[in-house]
C-alpha atoms as a PDB file:
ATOM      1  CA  UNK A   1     103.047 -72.925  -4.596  1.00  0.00           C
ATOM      2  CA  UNK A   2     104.395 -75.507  -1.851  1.00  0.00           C
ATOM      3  CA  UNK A   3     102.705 -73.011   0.750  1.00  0.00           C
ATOM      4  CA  UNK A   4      99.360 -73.397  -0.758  1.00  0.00           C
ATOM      5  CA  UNK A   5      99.701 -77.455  -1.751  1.00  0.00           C
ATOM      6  CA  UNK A   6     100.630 -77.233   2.194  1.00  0.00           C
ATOM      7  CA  UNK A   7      97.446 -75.870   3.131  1.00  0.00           C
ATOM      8  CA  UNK A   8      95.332 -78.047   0.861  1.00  0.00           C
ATOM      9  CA  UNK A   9      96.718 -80.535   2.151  1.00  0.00           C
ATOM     10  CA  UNK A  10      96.599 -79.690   6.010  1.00  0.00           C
ATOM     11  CA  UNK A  11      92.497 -78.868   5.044  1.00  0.00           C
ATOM     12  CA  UNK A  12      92.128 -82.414   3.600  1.00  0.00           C
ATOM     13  CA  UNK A  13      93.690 -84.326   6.427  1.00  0.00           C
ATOM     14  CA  UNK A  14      91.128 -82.117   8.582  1.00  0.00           C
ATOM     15  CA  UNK A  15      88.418 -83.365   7.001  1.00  0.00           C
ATOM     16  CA  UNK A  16      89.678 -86.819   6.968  1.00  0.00           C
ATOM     17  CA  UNK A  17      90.311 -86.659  10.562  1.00  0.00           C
ATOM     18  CA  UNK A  18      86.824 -85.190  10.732  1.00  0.00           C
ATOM     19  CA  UNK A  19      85.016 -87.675   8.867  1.00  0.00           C
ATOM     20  CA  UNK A  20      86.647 -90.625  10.808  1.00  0.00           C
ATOM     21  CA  UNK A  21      85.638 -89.305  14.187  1.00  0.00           C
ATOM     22  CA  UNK A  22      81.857 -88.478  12.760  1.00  0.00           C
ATOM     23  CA  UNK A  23      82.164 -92.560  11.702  1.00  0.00           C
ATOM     24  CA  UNK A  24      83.300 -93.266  15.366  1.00  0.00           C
ATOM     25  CA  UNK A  25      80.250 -91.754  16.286  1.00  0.00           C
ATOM     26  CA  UNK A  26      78.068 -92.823  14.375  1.00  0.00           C
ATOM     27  CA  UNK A  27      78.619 -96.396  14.575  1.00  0.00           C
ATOM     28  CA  UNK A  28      79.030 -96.739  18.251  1.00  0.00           C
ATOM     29  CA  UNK A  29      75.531 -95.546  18.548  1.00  0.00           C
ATOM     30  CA  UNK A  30      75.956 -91.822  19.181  1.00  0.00           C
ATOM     31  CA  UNK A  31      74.613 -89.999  16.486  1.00  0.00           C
ATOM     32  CA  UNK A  32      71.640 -88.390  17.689  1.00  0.00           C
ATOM     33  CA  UNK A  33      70.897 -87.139  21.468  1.00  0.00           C
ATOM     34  CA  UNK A  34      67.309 -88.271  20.482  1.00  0.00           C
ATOM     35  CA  UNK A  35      68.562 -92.027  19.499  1.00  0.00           C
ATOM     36  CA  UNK A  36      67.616 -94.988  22.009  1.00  0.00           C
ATOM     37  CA  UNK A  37      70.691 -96.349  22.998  1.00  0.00           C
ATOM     38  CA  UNK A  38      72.129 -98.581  20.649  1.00  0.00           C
ATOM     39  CA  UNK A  39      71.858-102.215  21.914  1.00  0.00           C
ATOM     40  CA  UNK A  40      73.485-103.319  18.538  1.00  0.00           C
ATOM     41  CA  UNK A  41      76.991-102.032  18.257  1.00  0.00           C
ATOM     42  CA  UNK A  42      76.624-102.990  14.724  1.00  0.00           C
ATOM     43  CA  UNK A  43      73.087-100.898  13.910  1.00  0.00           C
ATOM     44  CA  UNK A  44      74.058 -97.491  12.544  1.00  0.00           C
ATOM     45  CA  UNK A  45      70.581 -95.670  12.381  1.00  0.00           C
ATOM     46  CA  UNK A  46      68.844 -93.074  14.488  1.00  0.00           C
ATOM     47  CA  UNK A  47      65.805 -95.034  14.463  1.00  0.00           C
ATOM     48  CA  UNK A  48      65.182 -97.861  17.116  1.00  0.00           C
ATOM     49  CA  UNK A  49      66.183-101.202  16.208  1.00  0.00           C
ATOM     50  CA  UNK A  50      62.996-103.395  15.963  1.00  0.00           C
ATOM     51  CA  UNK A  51      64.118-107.053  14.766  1.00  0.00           C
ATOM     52  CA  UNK A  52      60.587-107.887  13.898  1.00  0.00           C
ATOM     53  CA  UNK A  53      57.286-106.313  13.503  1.00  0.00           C
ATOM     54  CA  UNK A  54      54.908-108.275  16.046  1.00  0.00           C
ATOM     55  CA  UNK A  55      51.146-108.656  15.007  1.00  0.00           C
ATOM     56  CA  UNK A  56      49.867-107.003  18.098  1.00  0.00           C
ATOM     57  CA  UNK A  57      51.733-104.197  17.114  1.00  0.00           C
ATOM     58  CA  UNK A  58      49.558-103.164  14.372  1.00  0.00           C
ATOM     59  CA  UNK A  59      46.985-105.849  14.397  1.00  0.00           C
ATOM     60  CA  UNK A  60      43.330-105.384  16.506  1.00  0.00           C
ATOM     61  CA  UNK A  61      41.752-108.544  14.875  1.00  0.00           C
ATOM     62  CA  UNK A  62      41.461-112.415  15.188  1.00  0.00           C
ATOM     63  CA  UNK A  63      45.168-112.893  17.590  1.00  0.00           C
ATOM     64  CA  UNK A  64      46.958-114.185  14.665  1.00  0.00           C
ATOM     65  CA  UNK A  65      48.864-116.925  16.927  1.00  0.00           C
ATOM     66  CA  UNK A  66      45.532-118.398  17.119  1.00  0.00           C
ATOM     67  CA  UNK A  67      45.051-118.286  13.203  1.00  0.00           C
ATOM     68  CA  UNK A  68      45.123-121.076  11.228  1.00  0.00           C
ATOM     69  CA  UNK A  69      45.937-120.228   7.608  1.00  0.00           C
ATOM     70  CA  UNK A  70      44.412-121.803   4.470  1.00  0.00           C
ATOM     71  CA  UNK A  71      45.730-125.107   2.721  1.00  0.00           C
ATOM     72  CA  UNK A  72      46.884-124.927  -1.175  1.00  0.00           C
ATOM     73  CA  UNK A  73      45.200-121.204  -2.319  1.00  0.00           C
ATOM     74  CA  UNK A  74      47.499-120.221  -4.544  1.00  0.00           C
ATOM     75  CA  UNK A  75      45.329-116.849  -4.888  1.00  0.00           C
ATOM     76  CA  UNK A  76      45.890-116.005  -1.360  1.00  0.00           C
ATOM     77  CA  UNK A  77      49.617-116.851  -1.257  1.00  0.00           C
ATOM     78  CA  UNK A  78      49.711-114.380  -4.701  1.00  0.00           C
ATOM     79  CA  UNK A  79      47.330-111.831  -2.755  1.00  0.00           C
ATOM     80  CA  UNK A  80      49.721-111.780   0.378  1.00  0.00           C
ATOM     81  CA  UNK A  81      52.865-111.337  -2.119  1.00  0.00           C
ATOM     82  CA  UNK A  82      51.349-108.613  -3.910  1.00  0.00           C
ATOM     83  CA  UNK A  83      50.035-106.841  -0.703  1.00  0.00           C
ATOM     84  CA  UNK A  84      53.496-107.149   1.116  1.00  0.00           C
ATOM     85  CA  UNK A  85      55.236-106.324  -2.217  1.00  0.00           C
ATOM     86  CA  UNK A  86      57.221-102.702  -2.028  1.00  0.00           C
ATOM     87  CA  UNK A  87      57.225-102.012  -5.521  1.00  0.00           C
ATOM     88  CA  UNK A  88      53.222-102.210  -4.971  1.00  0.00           C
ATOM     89  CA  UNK A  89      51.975 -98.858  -4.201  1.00  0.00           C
ATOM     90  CA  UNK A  90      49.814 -99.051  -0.976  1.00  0.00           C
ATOM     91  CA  UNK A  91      47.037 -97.282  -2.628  1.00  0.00           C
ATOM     92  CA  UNK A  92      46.800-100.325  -5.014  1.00  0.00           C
ATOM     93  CA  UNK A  93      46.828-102.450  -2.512  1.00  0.00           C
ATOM     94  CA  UNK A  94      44.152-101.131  -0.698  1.00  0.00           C
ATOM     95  CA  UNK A  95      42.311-101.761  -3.663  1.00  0.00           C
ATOM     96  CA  UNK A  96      43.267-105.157  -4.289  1.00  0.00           C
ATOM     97  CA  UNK A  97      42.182-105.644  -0.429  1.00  0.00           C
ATOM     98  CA  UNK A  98      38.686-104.374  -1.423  1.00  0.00           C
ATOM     99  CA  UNK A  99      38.506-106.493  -4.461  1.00  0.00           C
ATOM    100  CA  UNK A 100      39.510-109.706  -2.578  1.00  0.00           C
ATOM    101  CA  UNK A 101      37.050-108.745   0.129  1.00  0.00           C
ATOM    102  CA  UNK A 102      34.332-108.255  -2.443  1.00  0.00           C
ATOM    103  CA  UNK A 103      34.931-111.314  -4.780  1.00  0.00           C
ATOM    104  CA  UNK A 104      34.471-113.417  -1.282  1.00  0.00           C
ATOM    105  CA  UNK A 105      30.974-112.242  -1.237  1.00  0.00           C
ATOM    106  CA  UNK A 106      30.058-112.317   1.771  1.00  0.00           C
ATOM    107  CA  UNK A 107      32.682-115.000   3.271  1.00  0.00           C
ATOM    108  CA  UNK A 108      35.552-112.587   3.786  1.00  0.00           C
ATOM    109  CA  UNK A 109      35.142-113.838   7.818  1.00  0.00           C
ATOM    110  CA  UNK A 110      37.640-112.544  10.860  1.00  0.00           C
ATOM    111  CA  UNK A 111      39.387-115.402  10.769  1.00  0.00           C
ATOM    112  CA  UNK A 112      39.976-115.227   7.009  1.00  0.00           C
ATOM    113  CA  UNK A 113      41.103-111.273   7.164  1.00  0.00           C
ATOM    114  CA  UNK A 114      43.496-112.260  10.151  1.00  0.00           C
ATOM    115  CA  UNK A 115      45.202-115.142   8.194  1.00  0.00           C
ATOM    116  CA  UNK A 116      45.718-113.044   5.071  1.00  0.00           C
ATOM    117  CA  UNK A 117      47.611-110.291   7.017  1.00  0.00           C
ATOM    118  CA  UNK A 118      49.848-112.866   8.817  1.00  0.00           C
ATOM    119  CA  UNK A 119      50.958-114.203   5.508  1.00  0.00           C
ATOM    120  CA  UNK A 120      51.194-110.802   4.601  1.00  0.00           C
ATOM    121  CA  UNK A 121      53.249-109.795   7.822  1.00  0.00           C
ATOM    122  CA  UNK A 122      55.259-112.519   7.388  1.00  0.00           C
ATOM    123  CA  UNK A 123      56.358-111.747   3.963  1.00  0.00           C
ATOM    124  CA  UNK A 124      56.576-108.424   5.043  1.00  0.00           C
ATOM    125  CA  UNK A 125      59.026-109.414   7.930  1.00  0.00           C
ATOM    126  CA  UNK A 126      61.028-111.600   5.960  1.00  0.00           C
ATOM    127  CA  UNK A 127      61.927-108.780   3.472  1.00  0.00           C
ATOM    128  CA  UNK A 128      62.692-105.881   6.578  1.00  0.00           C
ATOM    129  CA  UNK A 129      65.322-108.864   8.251  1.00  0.00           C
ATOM    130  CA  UNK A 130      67.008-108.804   5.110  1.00  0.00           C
ATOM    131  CA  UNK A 131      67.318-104.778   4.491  1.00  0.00           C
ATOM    132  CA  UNK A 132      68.612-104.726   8.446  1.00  0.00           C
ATOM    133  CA  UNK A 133      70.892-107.461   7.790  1.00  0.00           C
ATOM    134  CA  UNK A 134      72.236-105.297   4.964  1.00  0.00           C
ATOM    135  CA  UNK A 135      72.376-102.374   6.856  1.00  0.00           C
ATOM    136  CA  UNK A 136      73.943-104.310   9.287  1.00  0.00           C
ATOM    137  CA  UNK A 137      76.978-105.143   6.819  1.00  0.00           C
ATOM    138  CA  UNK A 138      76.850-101.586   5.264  1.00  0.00           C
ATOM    139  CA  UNK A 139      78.122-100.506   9.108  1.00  0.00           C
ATOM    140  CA  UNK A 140      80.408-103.043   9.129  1.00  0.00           C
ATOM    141  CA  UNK A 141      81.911-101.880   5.951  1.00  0.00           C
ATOM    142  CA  UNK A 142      81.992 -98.316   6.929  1.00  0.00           C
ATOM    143  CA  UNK A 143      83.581 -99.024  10.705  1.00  0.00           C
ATOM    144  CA  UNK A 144      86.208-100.858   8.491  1.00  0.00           C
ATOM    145  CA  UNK A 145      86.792 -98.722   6.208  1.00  0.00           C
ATOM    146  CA  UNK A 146      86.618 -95.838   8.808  1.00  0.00           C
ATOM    147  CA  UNK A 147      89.389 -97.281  10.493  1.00  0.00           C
ATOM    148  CA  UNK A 148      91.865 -97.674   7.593  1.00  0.00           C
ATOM    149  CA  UNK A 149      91.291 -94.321   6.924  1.00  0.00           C
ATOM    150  CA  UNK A 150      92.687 -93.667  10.438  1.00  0.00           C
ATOM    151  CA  UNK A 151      95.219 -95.955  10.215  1.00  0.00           C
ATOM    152  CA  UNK A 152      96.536 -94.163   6.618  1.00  0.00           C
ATOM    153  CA  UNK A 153      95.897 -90.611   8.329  1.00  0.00           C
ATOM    154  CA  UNK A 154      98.685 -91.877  11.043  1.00  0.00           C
ATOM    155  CA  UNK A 155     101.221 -92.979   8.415  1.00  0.00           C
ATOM    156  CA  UNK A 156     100.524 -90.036   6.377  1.00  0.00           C
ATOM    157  CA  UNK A 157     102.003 -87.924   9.196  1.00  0.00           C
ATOM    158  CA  UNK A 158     105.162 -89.970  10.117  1.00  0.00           C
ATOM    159  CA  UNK A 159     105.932 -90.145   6.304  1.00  0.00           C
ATOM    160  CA  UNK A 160     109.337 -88.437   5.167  1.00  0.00           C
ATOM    161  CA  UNK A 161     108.124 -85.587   2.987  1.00  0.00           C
ATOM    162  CA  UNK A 162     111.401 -85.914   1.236  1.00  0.00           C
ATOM    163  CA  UNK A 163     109.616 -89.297  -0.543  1.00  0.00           C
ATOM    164  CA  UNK A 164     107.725 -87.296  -2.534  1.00  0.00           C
ATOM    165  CA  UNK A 165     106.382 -90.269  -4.840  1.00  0.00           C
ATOM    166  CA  UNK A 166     105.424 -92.103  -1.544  1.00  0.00           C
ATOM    167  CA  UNK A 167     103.964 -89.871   0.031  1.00  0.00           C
ATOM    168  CA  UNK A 168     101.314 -88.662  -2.935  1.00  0.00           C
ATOM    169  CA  UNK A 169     100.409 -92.404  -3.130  1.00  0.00           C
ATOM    170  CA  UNK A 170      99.392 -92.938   0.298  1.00  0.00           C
ATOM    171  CA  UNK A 171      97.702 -89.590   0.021  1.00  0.00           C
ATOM    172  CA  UNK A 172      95.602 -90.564  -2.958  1.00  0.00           C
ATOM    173  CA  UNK A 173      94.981 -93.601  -1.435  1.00  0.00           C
ATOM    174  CA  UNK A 174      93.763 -92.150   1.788  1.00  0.00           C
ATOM    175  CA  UNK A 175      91.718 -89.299  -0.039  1.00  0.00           C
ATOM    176  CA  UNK A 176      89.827 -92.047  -2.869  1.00  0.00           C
ATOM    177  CA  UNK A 177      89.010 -94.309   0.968  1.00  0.00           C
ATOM    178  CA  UNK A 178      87.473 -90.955   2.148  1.00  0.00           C
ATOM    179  CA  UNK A 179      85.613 -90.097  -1.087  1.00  0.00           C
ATOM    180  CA  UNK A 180      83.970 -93.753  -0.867  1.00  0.00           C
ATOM    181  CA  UNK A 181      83.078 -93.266   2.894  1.00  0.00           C
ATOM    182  CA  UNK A 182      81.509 -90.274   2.287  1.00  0.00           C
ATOM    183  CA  UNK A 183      79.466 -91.400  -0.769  1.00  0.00           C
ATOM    184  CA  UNK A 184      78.608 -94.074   1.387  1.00  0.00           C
ATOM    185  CA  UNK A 185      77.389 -92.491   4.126  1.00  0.00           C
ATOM    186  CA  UNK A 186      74.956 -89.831   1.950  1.00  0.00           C
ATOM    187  CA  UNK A 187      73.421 -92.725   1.617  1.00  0.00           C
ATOM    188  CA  UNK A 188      72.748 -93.994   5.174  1.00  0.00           C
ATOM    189  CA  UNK A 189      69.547 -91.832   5.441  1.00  0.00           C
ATOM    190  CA  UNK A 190      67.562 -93.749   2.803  1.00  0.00           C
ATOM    191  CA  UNK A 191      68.870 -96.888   3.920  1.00  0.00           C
ATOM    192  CA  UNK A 192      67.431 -96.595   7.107  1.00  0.00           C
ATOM    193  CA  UNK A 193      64.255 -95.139   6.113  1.00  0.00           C
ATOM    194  CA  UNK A 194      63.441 -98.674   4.507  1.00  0.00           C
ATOM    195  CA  UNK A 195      62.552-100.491   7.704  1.00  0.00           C
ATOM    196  CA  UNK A 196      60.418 -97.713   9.061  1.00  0.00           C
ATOM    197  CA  UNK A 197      58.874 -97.953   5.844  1.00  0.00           C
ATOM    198  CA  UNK A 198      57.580-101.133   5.831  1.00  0.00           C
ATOM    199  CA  UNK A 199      56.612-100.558   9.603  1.00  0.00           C
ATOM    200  CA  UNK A 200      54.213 -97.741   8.466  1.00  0.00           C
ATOM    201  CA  UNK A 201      52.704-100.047   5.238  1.00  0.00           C
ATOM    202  CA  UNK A 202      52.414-103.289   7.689  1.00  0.00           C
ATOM    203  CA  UNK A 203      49.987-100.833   9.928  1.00  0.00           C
ATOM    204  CA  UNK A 204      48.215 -99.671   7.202  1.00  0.00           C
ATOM    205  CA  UNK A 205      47.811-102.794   5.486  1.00  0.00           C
ATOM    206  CA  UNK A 206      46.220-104.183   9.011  1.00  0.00           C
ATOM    207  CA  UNK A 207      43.686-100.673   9.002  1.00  0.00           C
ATOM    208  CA  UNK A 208      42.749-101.772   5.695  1.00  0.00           C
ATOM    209  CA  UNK A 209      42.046-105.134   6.229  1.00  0.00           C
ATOM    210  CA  UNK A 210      40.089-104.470   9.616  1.00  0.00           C
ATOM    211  CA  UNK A 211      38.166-101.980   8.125  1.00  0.00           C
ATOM    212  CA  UNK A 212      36.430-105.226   6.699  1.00  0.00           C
ATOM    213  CA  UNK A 213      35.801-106.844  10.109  1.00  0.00           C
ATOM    214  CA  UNK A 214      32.893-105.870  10.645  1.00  0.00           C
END
């Protein structure tokens, strides 16, 4: 029996000890061969950091630093909220594009198009700084919490076995820190999906609306 608790426990300290250097990794930027380097120790995701999406990124109207946008229209400012909305499916807001475009009857102008999808953008922008602020404290937590589990790994293995009582609480301790990491970090991928996300629906918000241009 002690042989085999001995060997469970020499597998769990391996994964531990695994799971804390995969965390070094992956928040000092080194996850991926394919990553850009990271210029944000802090930024935990394969994908580039982009702070902000820039209009000429996605935009080929009106240059919407030239755009002045409209005074008081509270059905713009609602249009712009629903179109930047993520909970709006981007097939519905195509539509609601198409509907706006139509109900101007004939005044949907360049200028008009541009200034809708810099409030849009801007909304749009304004939501993607907060997710990468959040991701940015989900690394945080992680390289913290990373680290302890290194820390408890260490006194785990200069403990005096004889303290039996001790030594399964620091154990348990250690192991419910590594359970939480590892939840944690299954959900990394989705997190930083989100930006890239709203990347892709920015773009294809702007192909909508310039599809009315002309």
């Amino acid at each position: 029996m002690t042989g085999a608790t001995g060997m469970a426990g020499s597998r769990t300290l391996s994964r531990c000890l695994l799971l804390a250097a995969v965390a070094s990794m992956m928040w000092s930027g080194q996850v991926s061969a394919q990553a850009a380097p990271a210029a944000d120790p802090d930024w935990p995701c394969v994908q580039r950091l982009l702070p902000e999406i820039a209009g000429g990124m996605v935009w080929a109207g009106p240059p919407l630093d030239q755009v002045e946008m409209p005074d008081s229209d509270r059905e713009f400012d609602a249009l712009a909220r629903e179109l930047a909305a993520r909970r709006v499916p981007i097939e519905q807001a195509e539509q609601d594009i198409d509907a706006y475009v139509q109900a101007l009857n004939g005044q949907a102008t360049p200028e008009r198009l541009a200034a809708l999808f810099k409030a849009t953008l801007a909304i749009i922008n304004d939501d993607r700084s907060s997710i990468i602020n959040g991701i940015k404290k989900f690394s945080k937590g992680q390289r913290t919490l990373a680290e302890k589990i290194n820390a408890k790994n260490q006194e785990i293995e200069g403990m005096d076995r004889s303290d039996v009582l001790a030594h399964d609480a620091a154990v348990a301790e250690r192991d419910w820190d590594v359970r939480i990491f590892d939840d944690r970090r299954h959900s990394l991928t989705y997190l930083c999906e989100q930006p890239v996300l709203l990347e892709q629906r920015a773009f294809t918000l702007a192909r909508a609306l310039a599809s009315h241009l002309e």
